[in-house]
PDB file of N, CA and C in Angstrom:
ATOM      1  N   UNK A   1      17.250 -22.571   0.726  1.00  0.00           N
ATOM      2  CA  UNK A   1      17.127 -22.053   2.070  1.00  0.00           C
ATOM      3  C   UNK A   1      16.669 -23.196   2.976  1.00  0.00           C
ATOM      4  N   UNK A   2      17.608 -23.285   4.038  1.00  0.00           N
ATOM      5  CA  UNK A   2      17.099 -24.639   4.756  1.00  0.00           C
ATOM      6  C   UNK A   2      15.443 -24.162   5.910  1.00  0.00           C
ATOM      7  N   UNK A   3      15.034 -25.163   6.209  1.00  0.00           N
ATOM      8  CA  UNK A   3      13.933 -25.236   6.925  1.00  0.00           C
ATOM      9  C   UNK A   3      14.032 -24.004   7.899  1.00  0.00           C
ATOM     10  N   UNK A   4      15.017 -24.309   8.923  1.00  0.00           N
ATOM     11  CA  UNK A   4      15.432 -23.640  10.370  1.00  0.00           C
ATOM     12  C   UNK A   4      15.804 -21.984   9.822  1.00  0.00           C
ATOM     13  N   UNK A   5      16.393 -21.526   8.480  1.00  0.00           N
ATOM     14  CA  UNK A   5      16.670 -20.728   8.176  1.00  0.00           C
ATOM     15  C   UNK A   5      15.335 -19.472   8.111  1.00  0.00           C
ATOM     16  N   UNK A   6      14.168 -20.367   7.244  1.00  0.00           N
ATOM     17  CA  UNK A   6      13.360 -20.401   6.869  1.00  0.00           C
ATOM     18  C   UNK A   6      12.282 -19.784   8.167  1.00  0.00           C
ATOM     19  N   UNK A   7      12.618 -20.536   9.168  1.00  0.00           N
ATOM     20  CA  UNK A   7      11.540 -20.269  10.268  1.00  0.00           C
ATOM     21  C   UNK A   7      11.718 -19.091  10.927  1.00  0.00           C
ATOM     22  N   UNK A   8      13.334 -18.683  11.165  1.00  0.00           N
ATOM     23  CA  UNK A   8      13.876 -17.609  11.670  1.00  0.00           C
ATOM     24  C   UNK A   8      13.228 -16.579  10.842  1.00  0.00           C
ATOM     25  N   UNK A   9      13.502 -16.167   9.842  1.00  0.00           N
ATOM     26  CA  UNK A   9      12.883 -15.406   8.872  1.00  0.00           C
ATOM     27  C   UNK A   9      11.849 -14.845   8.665  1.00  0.00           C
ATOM     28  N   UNK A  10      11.030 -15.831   8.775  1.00  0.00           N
ATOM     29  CA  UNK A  10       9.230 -15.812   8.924  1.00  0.00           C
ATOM     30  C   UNK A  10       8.855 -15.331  10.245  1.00  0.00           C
ATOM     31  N   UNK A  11       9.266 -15.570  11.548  1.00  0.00           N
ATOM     32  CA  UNK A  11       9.548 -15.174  12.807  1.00  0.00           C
ATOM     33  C   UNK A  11      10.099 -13.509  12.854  1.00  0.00           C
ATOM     34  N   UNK A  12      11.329 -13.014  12.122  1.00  0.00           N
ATOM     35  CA  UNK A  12      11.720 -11.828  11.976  1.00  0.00           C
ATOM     36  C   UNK A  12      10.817 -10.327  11.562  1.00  0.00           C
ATOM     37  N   UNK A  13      10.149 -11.368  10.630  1.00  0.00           N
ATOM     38  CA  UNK A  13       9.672 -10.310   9.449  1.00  0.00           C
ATOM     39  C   UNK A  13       8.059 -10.160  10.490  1.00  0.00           C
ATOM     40  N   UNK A  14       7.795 -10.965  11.137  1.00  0.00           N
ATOM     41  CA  UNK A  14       6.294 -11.061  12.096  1.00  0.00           C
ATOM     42  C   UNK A  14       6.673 -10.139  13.248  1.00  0.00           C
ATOM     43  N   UNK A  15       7.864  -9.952  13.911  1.00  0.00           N
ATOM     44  CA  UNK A  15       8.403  -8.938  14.928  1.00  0.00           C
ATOM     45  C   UNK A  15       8.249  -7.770  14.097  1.00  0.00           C
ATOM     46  N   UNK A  16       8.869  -7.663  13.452  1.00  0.00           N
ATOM     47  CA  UNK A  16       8.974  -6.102  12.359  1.00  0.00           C
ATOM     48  C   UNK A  16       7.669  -5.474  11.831  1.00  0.00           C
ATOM     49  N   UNK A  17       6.799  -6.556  11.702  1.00  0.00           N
ATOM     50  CA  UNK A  17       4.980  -6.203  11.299  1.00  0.00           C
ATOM     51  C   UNK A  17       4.436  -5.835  12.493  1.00  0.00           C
ATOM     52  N   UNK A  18       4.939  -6.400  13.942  1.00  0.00           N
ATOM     53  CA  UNK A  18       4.119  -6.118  14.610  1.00  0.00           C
ATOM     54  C   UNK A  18       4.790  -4.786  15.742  1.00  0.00           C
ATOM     55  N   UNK A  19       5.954  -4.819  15.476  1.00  0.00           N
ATOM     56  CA  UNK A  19       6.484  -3.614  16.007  1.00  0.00           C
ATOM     57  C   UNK A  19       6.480  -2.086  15.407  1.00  0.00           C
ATOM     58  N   UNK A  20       6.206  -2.041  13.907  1.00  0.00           N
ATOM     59  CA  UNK A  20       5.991  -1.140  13.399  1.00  0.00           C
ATOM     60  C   UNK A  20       4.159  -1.056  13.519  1.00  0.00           C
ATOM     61  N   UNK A  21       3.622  -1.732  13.738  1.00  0.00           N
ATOM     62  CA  UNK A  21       1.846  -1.517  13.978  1.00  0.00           C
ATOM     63  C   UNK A  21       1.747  -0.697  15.009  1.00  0.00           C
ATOM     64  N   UNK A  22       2.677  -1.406  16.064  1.00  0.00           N
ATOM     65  CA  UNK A  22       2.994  -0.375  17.789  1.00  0.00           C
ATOM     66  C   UNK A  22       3.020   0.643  17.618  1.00  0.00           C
ATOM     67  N   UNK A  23       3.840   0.833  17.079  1.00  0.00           N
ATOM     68  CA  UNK A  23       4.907   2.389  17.061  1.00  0.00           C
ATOM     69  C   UNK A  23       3.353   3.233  15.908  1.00  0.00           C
ATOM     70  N   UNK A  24       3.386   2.729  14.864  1.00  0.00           N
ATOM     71  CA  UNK A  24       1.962   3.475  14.319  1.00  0.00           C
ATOM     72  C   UNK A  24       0.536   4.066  14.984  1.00  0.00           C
ATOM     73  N   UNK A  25       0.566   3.133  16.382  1.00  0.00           N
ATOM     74  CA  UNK A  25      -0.193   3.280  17.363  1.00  0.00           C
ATOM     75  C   UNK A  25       0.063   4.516  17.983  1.00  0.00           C
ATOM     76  N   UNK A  26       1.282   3.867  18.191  1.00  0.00           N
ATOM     77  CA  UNK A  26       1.247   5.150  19.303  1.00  0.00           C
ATOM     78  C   UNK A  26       1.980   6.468  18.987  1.00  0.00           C
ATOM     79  N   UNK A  27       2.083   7.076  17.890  1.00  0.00           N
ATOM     80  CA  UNK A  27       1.868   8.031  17.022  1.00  0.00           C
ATOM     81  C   UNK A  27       0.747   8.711  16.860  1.00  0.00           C
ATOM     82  N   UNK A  28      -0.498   7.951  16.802  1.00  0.00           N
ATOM     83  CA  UNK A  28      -1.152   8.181  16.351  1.00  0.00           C
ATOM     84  C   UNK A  28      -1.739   8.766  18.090  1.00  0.00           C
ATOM     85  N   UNK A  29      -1.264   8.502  19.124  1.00  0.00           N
ATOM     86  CA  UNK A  29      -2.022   8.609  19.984  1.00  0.00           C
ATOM     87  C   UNK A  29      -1.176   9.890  20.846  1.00  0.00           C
ATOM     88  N   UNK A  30       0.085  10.046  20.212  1.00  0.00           N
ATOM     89  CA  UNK A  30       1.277  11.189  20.342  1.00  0.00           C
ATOM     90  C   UNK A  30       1.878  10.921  21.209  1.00  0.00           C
ATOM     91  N   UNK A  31       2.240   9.545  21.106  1.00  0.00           N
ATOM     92  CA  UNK A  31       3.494   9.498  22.028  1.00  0.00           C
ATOM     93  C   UNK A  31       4.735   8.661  21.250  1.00  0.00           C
ATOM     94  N   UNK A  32       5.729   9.734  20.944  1.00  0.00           N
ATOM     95  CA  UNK A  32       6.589   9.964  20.012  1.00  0.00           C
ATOM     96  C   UNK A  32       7.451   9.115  20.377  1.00  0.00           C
ATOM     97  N   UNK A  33       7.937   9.180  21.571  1.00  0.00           N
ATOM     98  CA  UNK A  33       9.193   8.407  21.946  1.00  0.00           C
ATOM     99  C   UNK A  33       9.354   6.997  22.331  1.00  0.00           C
ATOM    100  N   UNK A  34       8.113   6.650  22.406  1.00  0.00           N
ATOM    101  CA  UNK A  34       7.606   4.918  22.600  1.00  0.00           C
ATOM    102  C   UNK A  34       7.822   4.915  20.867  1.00  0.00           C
ATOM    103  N   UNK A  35       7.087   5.282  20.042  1.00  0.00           N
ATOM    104  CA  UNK A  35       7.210   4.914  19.082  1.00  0.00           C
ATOM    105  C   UNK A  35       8.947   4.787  18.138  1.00  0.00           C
ATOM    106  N   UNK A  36       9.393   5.968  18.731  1.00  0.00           N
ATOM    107  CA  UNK A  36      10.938   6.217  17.714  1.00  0.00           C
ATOM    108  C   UNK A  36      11.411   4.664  18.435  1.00  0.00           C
ATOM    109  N   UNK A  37      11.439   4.339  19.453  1.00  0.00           N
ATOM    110  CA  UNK A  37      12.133   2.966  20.403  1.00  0.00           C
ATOM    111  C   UNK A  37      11.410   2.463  19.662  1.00  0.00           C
ATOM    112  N   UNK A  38      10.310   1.933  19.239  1.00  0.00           N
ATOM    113  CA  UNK A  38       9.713   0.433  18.487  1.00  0.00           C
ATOM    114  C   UNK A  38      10.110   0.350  17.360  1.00  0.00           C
ATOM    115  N   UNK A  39      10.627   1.895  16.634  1.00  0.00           N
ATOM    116  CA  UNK A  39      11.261   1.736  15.279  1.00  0.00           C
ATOM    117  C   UNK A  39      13.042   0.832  15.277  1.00  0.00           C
ATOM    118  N   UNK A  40      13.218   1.674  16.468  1.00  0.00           N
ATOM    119  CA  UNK A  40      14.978   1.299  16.386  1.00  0.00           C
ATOM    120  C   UNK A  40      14.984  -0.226  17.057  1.00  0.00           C
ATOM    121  N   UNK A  41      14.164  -0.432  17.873  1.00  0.00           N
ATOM    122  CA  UNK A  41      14.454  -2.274  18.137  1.00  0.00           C
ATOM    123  C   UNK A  41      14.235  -3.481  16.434  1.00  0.00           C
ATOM    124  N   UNK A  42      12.955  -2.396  15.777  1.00  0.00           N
ATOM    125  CA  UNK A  42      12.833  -3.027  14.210  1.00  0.00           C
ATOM    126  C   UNK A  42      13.535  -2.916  13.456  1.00  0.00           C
ATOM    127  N   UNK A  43      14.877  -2.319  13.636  1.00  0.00           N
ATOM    128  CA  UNK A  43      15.706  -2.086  12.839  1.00  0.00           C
ATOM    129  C   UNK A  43      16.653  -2.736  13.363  1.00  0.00           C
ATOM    130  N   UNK A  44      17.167  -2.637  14.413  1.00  0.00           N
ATOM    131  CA  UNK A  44      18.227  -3.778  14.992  1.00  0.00           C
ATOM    132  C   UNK A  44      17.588  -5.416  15.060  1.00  0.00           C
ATOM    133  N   UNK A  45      16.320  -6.103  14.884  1.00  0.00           N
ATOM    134  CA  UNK A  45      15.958  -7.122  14.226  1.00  0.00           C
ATOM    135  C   UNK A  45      16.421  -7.197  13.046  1.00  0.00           C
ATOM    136  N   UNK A  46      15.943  -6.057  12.098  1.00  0.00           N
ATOM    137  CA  UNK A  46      16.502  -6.466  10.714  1.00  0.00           C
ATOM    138  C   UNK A  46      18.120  -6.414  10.208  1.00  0.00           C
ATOM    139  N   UNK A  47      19.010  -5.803  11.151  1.00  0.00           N
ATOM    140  CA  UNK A  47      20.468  -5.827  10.976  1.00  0.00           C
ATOM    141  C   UNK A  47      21.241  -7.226  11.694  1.00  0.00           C
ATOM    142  N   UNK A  48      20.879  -7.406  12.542  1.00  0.00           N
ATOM    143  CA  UNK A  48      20.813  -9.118  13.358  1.00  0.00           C
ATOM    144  C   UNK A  48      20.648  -9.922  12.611  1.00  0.00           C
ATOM    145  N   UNK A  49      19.433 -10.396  12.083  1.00  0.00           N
ATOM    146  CA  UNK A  49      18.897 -11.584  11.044  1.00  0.00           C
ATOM    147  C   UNK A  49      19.693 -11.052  10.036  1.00  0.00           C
ATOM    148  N   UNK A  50      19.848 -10.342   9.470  1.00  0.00           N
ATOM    149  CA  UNK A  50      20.501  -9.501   7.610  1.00  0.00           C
ATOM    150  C   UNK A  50      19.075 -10.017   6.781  1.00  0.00           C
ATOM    151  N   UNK A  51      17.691  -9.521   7.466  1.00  0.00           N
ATOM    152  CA  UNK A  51      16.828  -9.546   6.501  1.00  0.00           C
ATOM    153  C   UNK A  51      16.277  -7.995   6.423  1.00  0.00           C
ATOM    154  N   UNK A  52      15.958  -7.949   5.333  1.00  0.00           N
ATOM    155  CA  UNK A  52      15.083  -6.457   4.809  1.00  0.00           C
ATOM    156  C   UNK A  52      14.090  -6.412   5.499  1.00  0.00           C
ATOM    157  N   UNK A  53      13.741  -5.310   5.879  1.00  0.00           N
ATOM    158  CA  UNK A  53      11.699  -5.079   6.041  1.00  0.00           C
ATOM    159  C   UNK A  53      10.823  -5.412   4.848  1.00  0.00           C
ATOM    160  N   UNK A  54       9.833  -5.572   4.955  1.00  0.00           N
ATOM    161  CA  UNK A  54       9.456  -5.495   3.374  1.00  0.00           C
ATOM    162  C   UNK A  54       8.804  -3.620   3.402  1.00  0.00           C
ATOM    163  N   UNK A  55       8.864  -3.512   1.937  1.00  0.00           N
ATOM    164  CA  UNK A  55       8.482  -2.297   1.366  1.00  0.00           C
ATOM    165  C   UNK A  55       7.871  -1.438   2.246  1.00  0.00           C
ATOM    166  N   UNK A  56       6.827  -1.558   2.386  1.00  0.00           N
ATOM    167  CA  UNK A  56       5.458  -0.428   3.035  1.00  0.00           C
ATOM    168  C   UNK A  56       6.473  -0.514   4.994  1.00  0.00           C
ATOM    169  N   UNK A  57       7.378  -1.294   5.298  1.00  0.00           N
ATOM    170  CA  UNK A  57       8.011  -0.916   6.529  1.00  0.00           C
ATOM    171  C   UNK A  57       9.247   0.168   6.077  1.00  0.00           C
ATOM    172  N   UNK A  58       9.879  -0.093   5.428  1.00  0.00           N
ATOM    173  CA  UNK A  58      10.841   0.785   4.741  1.00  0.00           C
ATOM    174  C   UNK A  58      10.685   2.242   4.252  1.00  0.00           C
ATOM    175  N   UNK A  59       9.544   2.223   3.755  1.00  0.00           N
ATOM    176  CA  UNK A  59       8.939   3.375   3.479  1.00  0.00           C
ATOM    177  C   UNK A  59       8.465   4.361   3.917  1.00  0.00           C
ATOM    178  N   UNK A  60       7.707   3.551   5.422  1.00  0.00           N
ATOM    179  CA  UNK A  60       6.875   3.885   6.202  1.00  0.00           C
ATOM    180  C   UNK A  60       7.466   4.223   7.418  1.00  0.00           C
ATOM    181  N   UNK A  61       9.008   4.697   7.958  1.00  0.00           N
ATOM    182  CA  UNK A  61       9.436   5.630   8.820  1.00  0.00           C
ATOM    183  C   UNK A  61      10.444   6.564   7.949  1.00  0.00           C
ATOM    184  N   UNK A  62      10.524   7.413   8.936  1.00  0.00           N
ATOM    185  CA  UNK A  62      11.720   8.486   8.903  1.00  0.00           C
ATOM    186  C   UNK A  62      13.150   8.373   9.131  1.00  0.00           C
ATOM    187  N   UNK A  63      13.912   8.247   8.135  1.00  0.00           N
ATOM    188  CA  UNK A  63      15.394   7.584   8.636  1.00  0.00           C
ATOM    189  C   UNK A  63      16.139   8.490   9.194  1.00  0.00           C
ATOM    190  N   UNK A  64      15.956   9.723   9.292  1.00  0.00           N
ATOM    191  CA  UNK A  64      16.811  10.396  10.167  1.00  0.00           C
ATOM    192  C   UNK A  64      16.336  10.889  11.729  1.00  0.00           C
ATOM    193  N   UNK A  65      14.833  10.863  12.040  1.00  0.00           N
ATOM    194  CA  UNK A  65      14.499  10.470  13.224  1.00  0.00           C
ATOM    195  C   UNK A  65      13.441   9.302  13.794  1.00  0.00           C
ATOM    196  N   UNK A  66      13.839   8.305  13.046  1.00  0.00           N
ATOM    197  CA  UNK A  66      13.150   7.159  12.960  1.00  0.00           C
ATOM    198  C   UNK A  66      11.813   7.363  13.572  1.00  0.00           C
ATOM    199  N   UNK A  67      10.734   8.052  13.212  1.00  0.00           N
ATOM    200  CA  UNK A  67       9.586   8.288  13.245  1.00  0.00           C
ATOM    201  C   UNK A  67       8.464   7.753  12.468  1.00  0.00           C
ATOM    202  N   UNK A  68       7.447   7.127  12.508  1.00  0.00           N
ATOM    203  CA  UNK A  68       6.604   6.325  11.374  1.00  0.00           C
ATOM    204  C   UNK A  68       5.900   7.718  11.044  1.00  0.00           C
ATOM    205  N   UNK A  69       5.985   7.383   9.612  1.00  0.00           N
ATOM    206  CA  UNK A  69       5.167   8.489   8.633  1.00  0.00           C
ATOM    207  C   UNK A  69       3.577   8.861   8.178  1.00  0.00           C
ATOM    208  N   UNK A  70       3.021   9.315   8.839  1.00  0.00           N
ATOM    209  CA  UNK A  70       1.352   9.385   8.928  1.00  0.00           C
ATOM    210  C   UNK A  70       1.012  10.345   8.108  1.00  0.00           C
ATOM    211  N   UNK A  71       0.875  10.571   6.854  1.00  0.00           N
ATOM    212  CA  UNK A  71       0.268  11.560   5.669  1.00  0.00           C
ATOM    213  C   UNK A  71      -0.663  12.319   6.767  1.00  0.00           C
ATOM    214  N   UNK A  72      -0.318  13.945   7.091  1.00  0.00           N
ATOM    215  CA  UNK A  72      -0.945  14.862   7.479  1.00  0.00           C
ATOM    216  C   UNK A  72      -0.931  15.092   8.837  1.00  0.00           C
ATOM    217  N   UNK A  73      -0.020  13.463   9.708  1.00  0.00           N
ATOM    218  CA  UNK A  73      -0.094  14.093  11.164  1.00  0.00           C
ATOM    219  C   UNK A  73       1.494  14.429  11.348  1.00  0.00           C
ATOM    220  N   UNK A  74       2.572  13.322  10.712  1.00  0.00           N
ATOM    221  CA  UNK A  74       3.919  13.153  11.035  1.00  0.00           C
ATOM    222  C   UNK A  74       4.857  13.470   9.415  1.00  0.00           C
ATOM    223  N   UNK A  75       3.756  13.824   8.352  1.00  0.00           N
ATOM    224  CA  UNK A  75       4.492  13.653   7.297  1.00  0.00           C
ATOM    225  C   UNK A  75       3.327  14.356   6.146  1.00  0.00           C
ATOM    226  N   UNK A  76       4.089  15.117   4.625  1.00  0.00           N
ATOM    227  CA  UNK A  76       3.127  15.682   4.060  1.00  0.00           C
ATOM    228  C   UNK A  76       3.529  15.165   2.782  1.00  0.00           C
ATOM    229  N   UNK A  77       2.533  14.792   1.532  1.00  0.00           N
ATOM    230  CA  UNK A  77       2.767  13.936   0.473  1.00  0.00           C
ATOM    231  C   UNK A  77       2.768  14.945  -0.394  1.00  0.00           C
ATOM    232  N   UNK A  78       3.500  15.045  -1.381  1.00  0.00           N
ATOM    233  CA  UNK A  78       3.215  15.794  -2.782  1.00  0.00           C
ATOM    234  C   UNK A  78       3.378  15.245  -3.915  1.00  0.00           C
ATOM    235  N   UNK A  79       2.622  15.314  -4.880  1.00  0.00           N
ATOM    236  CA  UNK A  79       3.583  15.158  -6.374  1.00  0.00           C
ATOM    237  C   UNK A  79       4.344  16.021  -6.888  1.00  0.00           C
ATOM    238  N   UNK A  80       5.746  15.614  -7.290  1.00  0.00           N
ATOM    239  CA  UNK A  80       6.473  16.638  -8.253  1.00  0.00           C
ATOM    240  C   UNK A  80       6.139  16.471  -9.732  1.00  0.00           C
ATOM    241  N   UNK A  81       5.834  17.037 -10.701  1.00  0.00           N
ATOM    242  CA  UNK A  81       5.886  16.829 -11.905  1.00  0.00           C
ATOM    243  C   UNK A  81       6.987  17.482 -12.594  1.00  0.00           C
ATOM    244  N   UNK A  82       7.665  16.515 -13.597  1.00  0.00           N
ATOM    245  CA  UNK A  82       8.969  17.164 -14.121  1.00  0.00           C
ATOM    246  C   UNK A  82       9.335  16.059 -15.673  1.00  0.00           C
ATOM    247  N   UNK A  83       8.981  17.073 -16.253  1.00  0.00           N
ATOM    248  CA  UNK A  83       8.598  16.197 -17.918  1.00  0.00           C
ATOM    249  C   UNK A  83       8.911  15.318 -18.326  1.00  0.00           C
ATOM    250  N   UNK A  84       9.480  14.118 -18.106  1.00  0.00           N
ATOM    251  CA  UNK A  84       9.015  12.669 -18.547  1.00  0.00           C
ATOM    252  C   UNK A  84       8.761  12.088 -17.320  1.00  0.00           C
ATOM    253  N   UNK A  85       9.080  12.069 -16.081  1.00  0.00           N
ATOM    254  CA  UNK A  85       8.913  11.696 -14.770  1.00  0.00           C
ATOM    255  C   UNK A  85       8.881  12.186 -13.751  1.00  0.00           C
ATOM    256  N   UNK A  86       8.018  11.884 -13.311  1.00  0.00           N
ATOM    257  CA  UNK A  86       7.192  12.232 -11.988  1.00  0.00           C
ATOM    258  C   UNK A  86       7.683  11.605 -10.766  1.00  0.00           C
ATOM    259  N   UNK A  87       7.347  12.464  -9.525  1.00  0.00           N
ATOM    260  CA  UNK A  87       7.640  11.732  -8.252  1.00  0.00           C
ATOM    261  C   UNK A  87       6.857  12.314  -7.012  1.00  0.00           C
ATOM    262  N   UNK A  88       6.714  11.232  -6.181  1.00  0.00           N
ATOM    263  CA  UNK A  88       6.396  11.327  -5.074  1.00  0.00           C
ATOM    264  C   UNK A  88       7.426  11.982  -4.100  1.00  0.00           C
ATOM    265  N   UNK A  89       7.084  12.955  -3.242  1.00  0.00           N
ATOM    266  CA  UNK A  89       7.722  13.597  -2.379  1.00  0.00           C
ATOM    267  C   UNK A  89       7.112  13.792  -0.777  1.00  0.00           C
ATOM    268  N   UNK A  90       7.634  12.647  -0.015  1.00  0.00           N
ATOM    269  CA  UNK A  90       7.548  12.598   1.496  1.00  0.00           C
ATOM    270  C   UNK A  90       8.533  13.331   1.949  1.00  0.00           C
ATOM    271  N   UNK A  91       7.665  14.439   3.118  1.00  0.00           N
ATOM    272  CA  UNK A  91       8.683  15.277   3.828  1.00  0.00           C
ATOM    273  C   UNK A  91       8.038  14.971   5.358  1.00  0.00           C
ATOM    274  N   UNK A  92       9.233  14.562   6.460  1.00  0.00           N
ATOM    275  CA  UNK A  92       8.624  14.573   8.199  1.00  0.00           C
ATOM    276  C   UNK A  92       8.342  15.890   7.849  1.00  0.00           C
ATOM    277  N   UNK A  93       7.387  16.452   9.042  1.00  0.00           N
ATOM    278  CA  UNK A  93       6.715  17.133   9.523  1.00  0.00           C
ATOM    279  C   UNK A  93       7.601  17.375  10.869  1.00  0.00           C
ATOM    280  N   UNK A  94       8.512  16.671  11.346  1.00  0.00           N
ATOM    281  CA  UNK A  94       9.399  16.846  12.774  1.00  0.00           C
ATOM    282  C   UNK A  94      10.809  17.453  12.688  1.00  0.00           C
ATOM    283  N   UNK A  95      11.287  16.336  11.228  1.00  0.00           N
ATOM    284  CA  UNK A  95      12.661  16.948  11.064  1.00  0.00           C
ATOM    285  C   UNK A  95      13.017  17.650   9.959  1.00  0.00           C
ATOM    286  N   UNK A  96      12.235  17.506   9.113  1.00  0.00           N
ATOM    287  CA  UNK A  96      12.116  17.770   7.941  1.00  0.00           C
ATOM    288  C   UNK A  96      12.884  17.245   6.798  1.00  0.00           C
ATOM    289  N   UNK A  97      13.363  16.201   7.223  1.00  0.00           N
ATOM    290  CA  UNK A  97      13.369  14.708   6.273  1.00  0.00           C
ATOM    291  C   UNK A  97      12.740  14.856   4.898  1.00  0.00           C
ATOM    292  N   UNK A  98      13.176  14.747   3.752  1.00  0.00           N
ATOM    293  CA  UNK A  98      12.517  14.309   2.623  1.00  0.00           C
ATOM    294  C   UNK A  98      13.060  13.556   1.275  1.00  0.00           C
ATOM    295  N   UNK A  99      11.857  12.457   1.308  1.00  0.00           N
ATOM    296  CA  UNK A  99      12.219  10.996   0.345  1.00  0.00           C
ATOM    297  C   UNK A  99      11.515  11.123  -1.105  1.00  0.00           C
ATOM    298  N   UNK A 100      11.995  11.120  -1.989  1.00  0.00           N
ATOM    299  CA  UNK A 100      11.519  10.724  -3.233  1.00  0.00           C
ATOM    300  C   UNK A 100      11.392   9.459  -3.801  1.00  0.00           C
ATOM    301  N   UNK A 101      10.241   9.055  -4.291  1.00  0.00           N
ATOM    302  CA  UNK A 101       9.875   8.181  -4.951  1.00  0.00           C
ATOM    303  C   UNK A 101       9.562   8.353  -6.242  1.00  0.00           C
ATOM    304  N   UNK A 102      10.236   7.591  -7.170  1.00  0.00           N
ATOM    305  CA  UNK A 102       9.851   7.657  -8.884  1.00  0.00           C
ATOM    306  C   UNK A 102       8.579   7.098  -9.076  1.00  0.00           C
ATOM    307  N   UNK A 103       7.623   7.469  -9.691  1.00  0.00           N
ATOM    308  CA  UNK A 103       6.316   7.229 -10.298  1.00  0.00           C
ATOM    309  C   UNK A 103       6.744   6.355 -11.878  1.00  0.00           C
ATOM    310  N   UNK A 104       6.231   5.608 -12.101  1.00  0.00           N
ATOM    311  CA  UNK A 104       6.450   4.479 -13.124  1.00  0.00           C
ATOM    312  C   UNK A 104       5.416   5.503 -14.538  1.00  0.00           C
ATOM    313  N   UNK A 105       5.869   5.512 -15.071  1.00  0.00           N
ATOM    314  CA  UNK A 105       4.612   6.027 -15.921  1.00  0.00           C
ATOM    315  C   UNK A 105       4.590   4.738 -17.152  1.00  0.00           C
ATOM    316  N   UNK A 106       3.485   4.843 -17.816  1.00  0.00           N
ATOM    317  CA  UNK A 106       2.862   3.561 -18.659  1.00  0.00           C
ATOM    318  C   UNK A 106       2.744   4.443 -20.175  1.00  0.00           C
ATOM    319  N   UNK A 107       3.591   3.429 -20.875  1.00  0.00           N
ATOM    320  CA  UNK A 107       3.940   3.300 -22.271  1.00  0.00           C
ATOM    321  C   UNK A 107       2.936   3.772 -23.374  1.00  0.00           C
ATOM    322  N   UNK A 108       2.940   4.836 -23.747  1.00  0.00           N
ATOM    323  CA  UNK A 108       1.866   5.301 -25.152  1.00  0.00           C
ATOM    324  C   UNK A 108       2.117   4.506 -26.310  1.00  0.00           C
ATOM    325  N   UNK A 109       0.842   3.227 -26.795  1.00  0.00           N
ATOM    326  CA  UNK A 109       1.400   3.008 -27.888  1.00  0.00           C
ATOM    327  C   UNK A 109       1.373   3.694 -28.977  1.00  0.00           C
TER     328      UNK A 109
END
């Protein structure tokens, strides 16, 4: 990866940290539609550059009304249990959106 490539990148991923902090803000303060706009400009950064968010940004909105996900104000967490594997289950609270996540479980020797 050349230098200049390199800087763009590091630059990208610092817009996307700090635009999703915004939008978490102001969620938190209920104003929905400033926030859905700070999601979709972070997403047209990351389709521009062709870099990923990292994880906890990816995770951390709603892809069908690009809303950031706040356990108990914008979003409700559950575990599913289902006999060898388990999962996490995020549902919006707006649209009613819901993401599963696989739970890793650890090896009985």
């Amino acid at each position: 990866m050349s230098k200049r490539r390199k800087i763009f990148r590091d630059l990208a991923i610092q817009r996307m940290d700090y635009l999703y902090k915004l939008a978490y803000r102001r969620v938190k303060q209920g104003d929905y539609r400033l926030a859905r706009r700070y999601i979709e400009i972070l997403l047209r950064i990351s389709q521009r550059t062709r870099i990923r968010p990292p994880r906890y940004i990816r995770r951390g909105y709603c892809r069908r009304c690009c809303i950031p996900l706040i356990p108990g104000v914008t979003s409700r967490v559950r575990i599913q249990s289902e006999g060898r594997g388990s999962r996490v289950v995020v549902t919006c609270l707006l649209c009613g959106w819901k993401r599963r996540y696989m739970i890793k479980t650890g090896r009985r020797k």
